[in-house]
N, C-alpha and C. Protein backbone atom coordinates (compact mmCIF):
# COMPACT_ATOMS: atom_id res chain seq x y z
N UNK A 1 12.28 8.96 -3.61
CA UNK A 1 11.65 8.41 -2.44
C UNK A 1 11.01 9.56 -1.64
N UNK A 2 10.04 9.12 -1.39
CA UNK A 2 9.00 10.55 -0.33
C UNK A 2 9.36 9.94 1.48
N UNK A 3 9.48 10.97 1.60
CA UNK A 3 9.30 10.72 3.34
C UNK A 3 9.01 11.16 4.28
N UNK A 4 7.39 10.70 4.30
CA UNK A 4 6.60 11.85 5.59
C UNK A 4 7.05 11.39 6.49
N UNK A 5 7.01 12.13 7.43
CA UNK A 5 7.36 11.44 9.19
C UNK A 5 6.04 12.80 9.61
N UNK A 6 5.43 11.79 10.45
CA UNK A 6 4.27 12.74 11.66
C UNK A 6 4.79 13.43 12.47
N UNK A 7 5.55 14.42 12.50
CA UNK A 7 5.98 15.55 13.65
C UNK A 7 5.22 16.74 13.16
N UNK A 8 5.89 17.63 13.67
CA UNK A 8 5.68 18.89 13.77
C UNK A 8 5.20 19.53 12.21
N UNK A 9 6.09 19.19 11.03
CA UNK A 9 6.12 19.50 10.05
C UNK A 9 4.47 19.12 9.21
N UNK A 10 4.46 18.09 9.47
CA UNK A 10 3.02 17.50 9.31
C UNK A 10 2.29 18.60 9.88
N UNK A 11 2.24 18.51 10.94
CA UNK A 11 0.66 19.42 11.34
C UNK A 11 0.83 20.70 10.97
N UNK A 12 1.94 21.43 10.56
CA UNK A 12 2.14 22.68 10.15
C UNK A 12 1.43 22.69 8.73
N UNK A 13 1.85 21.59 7.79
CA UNK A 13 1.17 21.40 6.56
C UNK A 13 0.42 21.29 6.85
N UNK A 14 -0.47 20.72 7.38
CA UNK A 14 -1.92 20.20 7.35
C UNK A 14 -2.42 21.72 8.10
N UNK A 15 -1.99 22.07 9.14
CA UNK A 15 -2.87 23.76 9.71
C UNK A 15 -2.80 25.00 8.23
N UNK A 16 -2.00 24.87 7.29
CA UNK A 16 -1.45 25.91 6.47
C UNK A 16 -2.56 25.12 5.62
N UNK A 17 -2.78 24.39 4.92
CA UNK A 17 -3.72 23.48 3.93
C UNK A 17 -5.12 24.19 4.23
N UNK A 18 -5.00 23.92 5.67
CA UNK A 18 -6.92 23.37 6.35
C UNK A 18 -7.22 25.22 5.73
N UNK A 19 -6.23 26.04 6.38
CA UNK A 19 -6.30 27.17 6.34
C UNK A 19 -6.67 28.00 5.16
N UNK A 20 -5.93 27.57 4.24
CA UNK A 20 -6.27 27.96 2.26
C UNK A 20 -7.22 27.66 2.17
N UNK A 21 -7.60 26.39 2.38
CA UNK A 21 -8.79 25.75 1.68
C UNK A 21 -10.27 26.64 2.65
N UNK A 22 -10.07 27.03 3.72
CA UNK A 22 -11.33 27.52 4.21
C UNK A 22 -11.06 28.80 3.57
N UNK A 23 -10.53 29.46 3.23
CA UNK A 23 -9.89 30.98 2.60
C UNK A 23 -10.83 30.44 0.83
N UNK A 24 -10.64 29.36 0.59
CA UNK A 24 -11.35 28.91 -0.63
C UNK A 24 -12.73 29.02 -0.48
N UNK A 25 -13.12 27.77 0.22
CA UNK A 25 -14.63 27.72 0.06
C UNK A 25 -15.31 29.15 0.55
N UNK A 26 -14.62 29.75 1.45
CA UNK A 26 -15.46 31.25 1.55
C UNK A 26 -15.73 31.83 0.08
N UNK A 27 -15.91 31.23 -0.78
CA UNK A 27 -16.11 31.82 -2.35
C UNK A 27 -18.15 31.20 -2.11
N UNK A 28 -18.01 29.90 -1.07
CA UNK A 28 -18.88 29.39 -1.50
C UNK A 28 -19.87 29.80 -0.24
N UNK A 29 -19.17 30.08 0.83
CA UNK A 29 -20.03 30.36 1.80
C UNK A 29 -20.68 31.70 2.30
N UNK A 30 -19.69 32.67 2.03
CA UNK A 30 -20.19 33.88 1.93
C UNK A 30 -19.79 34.43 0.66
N UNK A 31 -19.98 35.04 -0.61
CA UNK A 31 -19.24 34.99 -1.88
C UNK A 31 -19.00 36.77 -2.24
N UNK A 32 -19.39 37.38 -1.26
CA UNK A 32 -19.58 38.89 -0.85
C UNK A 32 -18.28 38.84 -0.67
N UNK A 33 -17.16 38.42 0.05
CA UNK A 33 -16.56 38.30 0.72
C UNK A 33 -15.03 37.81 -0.15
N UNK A 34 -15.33 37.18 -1.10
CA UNK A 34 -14.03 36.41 -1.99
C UNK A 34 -13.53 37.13 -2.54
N UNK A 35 -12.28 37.31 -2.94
CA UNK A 35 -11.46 38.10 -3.95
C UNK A 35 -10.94 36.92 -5.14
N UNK A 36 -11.04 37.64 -6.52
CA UNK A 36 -10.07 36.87 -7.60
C UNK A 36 -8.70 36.13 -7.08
N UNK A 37 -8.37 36.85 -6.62
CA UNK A 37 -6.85 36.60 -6.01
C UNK A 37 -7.08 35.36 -4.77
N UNK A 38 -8.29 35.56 -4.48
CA UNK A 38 -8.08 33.89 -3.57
C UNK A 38 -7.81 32.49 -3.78
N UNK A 39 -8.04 32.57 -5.29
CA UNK A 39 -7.45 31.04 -5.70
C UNK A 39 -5.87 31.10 -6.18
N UNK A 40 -5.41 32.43 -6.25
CA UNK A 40 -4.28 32.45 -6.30
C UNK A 40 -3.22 32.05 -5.38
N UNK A 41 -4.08 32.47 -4.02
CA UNK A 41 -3.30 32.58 -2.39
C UNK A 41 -3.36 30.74 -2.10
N UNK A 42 -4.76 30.42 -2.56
CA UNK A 42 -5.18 29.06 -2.14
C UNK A 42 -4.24 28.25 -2.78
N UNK A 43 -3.61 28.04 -4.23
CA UNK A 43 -3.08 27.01 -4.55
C UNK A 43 -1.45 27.57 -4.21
N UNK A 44 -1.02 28.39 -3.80
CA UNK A 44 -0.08 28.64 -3.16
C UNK A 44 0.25 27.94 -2.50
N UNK A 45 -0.77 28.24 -1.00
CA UNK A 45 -0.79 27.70 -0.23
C UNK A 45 -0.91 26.06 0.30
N UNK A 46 -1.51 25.70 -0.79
CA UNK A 46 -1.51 24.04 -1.19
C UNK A 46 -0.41 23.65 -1.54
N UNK A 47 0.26 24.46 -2.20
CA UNK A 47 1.85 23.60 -2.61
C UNK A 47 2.26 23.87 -1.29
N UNK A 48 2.61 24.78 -1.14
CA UNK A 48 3.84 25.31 0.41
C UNK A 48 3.57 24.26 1.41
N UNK A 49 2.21 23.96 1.63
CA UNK A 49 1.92 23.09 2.97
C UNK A 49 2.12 21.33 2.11
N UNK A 50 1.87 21.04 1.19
CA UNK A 50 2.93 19.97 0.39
C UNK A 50 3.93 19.94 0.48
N UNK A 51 4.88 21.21 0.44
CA UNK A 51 6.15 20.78 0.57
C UNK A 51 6.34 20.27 1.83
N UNK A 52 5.93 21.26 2.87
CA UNK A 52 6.09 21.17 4.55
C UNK A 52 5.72 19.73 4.88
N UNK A 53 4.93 18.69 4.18
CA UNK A 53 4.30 17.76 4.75
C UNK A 53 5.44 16.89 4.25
N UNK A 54 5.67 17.03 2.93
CA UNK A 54 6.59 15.72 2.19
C UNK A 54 8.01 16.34 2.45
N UNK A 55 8.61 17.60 3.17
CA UNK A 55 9.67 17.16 2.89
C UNK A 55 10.41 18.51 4.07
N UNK A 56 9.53 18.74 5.31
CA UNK A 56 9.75 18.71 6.41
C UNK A 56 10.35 18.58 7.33
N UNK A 57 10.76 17.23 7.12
CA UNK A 57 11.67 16.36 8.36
C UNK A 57 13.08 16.95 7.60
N UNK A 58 13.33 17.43 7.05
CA UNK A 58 14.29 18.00 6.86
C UNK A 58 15.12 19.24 7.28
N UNK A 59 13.84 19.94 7.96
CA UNK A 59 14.17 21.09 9.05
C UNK A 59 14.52 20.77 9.97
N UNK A 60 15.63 21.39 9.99
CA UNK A 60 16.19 21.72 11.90
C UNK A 60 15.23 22.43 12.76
N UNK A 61 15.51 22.82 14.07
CA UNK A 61 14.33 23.39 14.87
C UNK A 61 14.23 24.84 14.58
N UNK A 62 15.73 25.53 14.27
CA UNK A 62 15.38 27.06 14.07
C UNK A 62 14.52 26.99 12.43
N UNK A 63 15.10 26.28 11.87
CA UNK A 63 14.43 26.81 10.33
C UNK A 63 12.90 26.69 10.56
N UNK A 64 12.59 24.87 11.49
CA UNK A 64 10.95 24.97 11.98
C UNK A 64 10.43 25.56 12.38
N UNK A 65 11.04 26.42 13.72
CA UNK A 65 10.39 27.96 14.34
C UNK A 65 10.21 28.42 13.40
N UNK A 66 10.95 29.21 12.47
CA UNK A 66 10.40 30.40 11.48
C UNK A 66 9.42 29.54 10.60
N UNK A 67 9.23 28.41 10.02
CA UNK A 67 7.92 28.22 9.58
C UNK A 67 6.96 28.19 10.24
N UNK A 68 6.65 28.12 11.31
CA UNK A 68 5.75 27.83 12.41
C UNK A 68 5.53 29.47 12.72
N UNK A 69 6.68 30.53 12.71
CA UNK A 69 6.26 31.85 12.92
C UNK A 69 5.70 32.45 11.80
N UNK A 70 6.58 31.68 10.38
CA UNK A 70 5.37 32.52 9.08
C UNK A 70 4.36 32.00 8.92
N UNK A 71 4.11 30.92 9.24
CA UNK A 71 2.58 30.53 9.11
C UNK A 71 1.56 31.23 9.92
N UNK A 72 2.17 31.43 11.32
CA UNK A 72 1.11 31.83 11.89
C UNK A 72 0.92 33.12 12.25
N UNK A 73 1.71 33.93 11.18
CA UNK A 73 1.59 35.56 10.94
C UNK A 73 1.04 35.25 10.17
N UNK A 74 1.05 34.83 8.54
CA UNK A 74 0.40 34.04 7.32
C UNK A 74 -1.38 34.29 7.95
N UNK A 75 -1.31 33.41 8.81
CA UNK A 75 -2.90 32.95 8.94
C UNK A 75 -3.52 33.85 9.50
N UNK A 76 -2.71 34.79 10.54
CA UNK A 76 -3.46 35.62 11.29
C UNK A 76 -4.01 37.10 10.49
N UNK A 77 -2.98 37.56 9.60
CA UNK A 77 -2.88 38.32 8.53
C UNK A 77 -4.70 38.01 8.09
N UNK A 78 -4.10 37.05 7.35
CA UNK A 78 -5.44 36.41 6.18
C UNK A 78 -6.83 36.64 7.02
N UNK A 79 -6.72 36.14 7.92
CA UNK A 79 -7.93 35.99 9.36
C UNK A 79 -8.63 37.62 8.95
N UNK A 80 -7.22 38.81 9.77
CA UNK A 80 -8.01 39.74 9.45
C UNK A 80 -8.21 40.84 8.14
N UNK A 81 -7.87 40.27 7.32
CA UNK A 81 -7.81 40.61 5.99
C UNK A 81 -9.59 40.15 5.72
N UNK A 82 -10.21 39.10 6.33
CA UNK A 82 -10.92 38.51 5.53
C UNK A 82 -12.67 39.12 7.00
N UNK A 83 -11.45 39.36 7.90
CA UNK A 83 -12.56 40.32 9.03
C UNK A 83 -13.04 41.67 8.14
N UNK A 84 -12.13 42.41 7.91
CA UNK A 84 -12.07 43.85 7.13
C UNK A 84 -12.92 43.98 6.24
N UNK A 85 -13.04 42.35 5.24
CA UNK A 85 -13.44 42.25 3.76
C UNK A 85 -15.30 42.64 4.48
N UNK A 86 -15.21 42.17 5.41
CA UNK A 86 -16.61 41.69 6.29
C UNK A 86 -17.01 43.18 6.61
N UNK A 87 -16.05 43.70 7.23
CA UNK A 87 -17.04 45.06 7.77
C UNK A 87 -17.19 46.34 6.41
N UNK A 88 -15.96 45.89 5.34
CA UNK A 88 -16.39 46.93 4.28
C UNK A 88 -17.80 46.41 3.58
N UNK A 89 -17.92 44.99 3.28
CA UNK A 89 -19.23 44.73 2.29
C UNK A 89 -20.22 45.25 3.65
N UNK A 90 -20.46 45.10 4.71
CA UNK A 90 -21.60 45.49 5.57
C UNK A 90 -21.47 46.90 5.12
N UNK A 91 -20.39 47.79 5.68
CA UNK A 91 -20.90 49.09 5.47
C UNK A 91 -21.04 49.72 3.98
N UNK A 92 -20.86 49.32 2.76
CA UNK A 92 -21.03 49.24 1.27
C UNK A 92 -22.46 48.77 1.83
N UNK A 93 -23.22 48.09 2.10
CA UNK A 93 -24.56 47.72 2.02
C UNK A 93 -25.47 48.26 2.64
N UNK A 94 -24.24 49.01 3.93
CA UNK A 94 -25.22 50.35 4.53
C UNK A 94 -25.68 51.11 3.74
N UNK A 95 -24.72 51.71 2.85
CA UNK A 95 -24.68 53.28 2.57
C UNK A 95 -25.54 53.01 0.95
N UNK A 96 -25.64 51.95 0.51
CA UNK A 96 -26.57 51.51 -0.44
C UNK A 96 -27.98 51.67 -0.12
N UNK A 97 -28.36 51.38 1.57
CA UNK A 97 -29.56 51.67 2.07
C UNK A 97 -30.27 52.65 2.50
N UNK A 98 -28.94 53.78 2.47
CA UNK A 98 -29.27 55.13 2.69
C UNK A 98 -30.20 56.07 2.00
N UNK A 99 -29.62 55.98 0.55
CA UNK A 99 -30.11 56.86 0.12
C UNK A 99 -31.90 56.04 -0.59
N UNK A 100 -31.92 55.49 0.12
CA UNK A 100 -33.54 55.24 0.06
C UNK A 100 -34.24 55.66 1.03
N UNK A 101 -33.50 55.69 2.39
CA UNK A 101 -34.48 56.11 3.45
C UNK A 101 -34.19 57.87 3.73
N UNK A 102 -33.85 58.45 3.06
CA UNK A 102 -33.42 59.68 2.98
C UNK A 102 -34.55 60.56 1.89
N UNK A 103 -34.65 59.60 0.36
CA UNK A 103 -35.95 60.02 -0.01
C UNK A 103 -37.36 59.72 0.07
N UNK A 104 -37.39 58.93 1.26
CA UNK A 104 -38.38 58.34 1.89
C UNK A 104 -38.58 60.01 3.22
N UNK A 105 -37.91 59.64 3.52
CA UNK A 105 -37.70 61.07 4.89
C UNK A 105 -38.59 62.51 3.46
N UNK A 106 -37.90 62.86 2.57
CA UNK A 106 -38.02 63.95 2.22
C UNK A 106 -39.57 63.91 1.32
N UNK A 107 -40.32 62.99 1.35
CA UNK A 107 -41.32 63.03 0.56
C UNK A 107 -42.66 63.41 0.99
């Protein structure tokens, strides 16, 4: 027998889900930006927030705090993991542009 109940546990699954899955399609939206390892993190993360949804109500409030605190170290992590990914491909695309305007300068 499954037994969702809509509390807390729910929206934790569903914020941890929404969260992978945008960590996913960034393959599709910026693709500069994706690592191999993101569909690894993503279907991870799809089970874990499955479990949290179907089987949830089974947490007490301390065990819920600490999911509610690893998730949202989890997400914040990923957040700037995926900021970083952003400023290395910019500056990789700088220094790609360099050495053209350098033998442009010397000619």
């Amino acid at each position: 027998m499954i037994n969702i109940v809509f509390g807390a546990n729910f929206l934790l699954g569903l914020v941890i889900i929404v969260g992978v899955l945008l960590l996913y399609f960034l393959r599709i939206i910026r693709p500069e930006l994706s690592r191999d390892e993101d569909i690894f993190f993503t279907t991870l993360g799809l089970i874990y927030g499955s479990i949290l949804i179907i089987h949830g109500w089974r947490l007490d409030p301390i065990l819920l705090f600490s999911q509610v605190l690893l998730v949202s170290v989890s997400l914040v992590a990923g957040w700037e993991n995926i900021r970083l990914r952003g400023l290395v491909a910019k500056k990789v695309k700088e220094q790609l542009k360099l050495p053209k305007l350098y033998s442009n300068k010397s000619d």
